[in-house]
N, C-alpha and C. Protein backbone atom coordinates (compact mmCIF):
# COMPACT_ATOMS: atom_id res chain seq x y z
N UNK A 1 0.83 -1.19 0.00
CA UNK A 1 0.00 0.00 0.00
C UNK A 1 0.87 1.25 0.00
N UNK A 2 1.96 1.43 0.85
CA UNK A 2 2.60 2.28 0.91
C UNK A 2 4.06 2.63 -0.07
N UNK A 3 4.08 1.84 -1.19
CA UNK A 3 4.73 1.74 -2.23
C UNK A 3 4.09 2.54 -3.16
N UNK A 4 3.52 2.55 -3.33
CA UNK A 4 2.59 3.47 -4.58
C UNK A 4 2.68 5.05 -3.99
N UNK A 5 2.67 5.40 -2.87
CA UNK A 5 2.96 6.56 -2.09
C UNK A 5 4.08 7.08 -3.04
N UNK A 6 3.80 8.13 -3.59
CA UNK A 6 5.21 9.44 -3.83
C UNK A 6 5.18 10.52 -3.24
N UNK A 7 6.64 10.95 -3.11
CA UNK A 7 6.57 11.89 -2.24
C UNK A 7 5.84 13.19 -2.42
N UNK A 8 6.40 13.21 -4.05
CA UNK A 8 5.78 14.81 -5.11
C UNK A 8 4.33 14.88 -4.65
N UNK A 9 3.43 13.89 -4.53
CA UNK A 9 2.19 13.81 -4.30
C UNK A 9 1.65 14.15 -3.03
N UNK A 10 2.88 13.40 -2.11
CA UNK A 10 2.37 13.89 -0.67
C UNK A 10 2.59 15.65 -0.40
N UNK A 11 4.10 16.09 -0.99
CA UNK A 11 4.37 17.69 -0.92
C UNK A 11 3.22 18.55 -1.63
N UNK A 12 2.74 17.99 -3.06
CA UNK A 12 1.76 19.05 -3.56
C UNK A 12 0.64 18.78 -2.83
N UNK A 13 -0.18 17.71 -1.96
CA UNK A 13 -1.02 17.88 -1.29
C UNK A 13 -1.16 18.66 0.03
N UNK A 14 -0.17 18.85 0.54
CA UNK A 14 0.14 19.44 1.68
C UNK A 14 0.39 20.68 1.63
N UNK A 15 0.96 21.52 0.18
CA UNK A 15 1.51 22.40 -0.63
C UNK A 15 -0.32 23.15 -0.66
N UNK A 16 -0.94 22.67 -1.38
CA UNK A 16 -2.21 22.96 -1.70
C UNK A 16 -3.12 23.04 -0.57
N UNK A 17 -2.82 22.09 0.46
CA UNK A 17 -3.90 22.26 1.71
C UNK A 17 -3.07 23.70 2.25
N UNK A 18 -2.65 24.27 2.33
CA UNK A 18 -1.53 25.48 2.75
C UNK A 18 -2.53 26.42 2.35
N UNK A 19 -2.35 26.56 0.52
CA UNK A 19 -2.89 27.52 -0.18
C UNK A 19 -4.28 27.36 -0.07
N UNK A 20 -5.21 26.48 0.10
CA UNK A 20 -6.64 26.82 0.36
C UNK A 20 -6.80 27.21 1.41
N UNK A 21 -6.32 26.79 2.95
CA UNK A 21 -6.20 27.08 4.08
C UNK A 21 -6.30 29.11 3.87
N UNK A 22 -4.81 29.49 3.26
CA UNK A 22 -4.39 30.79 3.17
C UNK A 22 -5.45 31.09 2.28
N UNK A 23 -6.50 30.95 1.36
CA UNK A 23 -7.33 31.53 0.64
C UNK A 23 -8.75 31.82 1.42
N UNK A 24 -9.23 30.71 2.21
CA UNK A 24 -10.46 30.49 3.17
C UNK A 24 -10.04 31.53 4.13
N UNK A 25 -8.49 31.66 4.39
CA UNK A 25 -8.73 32.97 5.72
C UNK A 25 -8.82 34.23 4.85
N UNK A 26 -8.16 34.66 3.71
CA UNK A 26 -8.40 35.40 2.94
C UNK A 26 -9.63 36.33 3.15
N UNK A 27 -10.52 35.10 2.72
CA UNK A 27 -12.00 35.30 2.42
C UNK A 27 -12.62 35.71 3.62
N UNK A 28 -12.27 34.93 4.84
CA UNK A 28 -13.29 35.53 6.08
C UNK A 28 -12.58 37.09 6.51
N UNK A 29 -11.27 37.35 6.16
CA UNK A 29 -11.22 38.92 6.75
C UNK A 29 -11.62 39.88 5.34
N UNK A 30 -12.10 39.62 4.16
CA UNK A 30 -12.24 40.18 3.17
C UNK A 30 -13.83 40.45 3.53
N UNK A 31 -14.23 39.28 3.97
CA UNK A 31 -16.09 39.59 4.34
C UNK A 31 -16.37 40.53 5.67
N UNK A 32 -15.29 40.12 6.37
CA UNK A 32 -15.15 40.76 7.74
C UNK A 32 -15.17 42.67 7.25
N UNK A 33 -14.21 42.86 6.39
CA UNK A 33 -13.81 44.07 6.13
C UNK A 33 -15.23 45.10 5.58
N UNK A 34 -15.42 43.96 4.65
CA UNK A 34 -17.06 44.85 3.96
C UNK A 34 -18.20 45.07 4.71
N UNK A 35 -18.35 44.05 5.90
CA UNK A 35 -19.54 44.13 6.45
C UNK A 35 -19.68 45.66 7.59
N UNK A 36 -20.36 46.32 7.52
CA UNK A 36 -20.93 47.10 8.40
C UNK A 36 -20.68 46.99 10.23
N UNK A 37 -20.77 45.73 10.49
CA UNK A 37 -21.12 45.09 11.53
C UNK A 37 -19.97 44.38 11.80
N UNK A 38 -19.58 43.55 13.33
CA UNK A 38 -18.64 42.78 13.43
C UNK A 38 -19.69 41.19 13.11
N UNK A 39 -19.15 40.00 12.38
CA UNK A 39 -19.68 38.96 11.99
C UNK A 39 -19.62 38.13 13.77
N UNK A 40 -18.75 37.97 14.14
CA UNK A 40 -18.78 37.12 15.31
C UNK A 40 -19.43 37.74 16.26
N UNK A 41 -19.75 39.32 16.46
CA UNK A 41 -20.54 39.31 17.46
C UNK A 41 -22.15 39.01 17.16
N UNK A 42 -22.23 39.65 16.02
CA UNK A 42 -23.80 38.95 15.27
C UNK A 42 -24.00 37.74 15.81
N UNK A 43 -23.10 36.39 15.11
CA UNK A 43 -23.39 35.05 15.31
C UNK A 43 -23.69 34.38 16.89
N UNK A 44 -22.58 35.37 17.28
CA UNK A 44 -22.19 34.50 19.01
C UNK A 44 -23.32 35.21 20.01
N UNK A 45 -23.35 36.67 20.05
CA UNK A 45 -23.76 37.25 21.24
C UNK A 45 -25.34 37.23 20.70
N UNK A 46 -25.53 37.75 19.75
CA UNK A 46 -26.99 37.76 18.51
C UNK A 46 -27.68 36.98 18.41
N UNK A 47 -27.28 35.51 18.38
CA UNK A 47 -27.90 34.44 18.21
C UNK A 47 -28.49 34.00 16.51
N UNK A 48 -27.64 35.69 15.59
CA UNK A 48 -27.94 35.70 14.06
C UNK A 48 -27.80 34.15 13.43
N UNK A 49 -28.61 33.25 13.36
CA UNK A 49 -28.89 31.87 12.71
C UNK A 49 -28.85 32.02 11.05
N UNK A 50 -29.30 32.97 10.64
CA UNK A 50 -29.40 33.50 9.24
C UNK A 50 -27.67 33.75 8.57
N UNK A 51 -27.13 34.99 9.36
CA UNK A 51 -25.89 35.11 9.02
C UNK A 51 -24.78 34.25 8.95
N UNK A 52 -24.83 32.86 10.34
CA UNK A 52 -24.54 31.77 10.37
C UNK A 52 -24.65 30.77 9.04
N UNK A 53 -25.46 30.49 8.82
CA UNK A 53 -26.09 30.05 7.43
C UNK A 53 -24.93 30.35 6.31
N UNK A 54 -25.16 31.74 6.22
CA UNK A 54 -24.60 32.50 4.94
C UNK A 54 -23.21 32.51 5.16
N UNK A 55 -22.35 32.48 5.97
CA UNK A 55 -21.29 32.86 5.68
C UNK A 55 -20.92 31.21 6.33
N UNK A 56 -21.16 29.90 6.47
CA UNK A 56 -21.60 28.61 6.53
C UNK A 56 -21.12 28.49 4.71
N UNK A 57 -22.36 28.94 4.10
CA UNK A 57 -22.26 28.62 3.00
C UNK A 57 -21.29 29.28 1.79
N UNK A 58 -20.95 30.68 2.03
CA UNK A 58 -19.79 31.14 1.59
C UNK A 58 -18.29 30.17 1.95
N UNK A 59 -18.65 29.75 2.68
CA UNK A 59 -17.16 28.13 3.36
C UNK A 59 -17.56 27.66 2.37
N UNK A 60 -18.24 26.48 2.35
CA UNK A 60 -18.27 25.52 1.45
C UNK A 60 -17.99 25.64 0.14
N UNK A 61 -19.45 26.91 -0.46
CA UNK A 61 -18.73 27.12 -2.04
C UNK A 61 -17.10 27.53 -2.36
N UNK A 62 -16.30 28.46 -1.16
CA UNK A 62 -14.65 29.07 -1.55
C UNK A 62 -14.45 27.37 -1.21
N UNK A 63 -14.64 26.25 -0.55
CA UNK A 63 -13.88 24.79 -0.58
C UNK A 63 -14.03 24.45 -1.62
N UNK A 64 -15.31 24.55 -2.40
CA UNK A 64 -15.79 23.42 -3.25
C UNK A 64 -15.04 24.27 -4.53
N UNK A 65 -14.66 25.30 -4.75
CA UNK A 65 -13.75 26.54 -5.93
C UNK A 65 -12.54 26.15 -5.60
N UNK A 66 -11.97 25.69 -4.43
CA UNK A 66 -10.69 25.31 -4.81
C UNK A 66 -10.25 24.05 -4.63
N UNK A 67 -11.67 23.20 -4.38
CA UNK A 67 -10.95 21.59 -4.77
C UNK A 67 -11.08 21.21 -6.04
N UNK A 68 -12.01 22.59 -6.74
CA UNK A 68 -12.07 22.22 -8.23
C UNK A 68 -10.56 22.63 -8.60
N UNK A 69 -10.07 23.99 -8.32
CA UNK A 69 -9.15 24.45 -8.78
C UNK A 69 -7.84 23.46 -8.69
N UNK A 70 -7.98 22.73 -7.73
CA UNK A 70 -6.98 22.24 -6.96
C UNK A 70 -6.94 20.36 -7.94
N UNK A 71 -8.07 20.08 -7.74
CA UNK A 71 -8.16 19.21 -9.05
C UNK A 71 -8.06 19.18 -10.67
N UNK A 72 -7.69 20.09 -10.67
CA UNK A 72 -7.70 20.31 -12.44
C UNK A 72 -6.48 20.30 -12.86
């Protein structure tokens, strides 16, 4: 099992979990910056379930954009 393992494969995966990592934080101080409001006090002190949601789902789609990116 562990014969088929290369290394190039293990470095660009680890290489790439880096760069999505660094893109996903990107994104939350880029949303952070535009919004009016602070996001964590909305969610935490607020009990905002809605905003939760949305920026929930802003995660997933920036994951699901760069496991495409990241797969191609």
């Amino acid at each position: 099992m562990f014969d088929t393992i290369i290394l190039a494969e293990v470095v660009s995966t680890i290489v790439y979990s880096a760069i999505g990592l660094g893109l996903m934080a990107a994104v939350w101080m880029l949303i952070s910056w535009l919004t009016p409001f602070p996001i964590v006090k909305e969610i935490e002190e607020d009990q905002n379930s809605a905003l939760a949601i949305l920026v929930g789902a802003v995660f997933v789609a920036m994951a699901i954009i760069i496991a495409a990116v990241i797969l191609s």
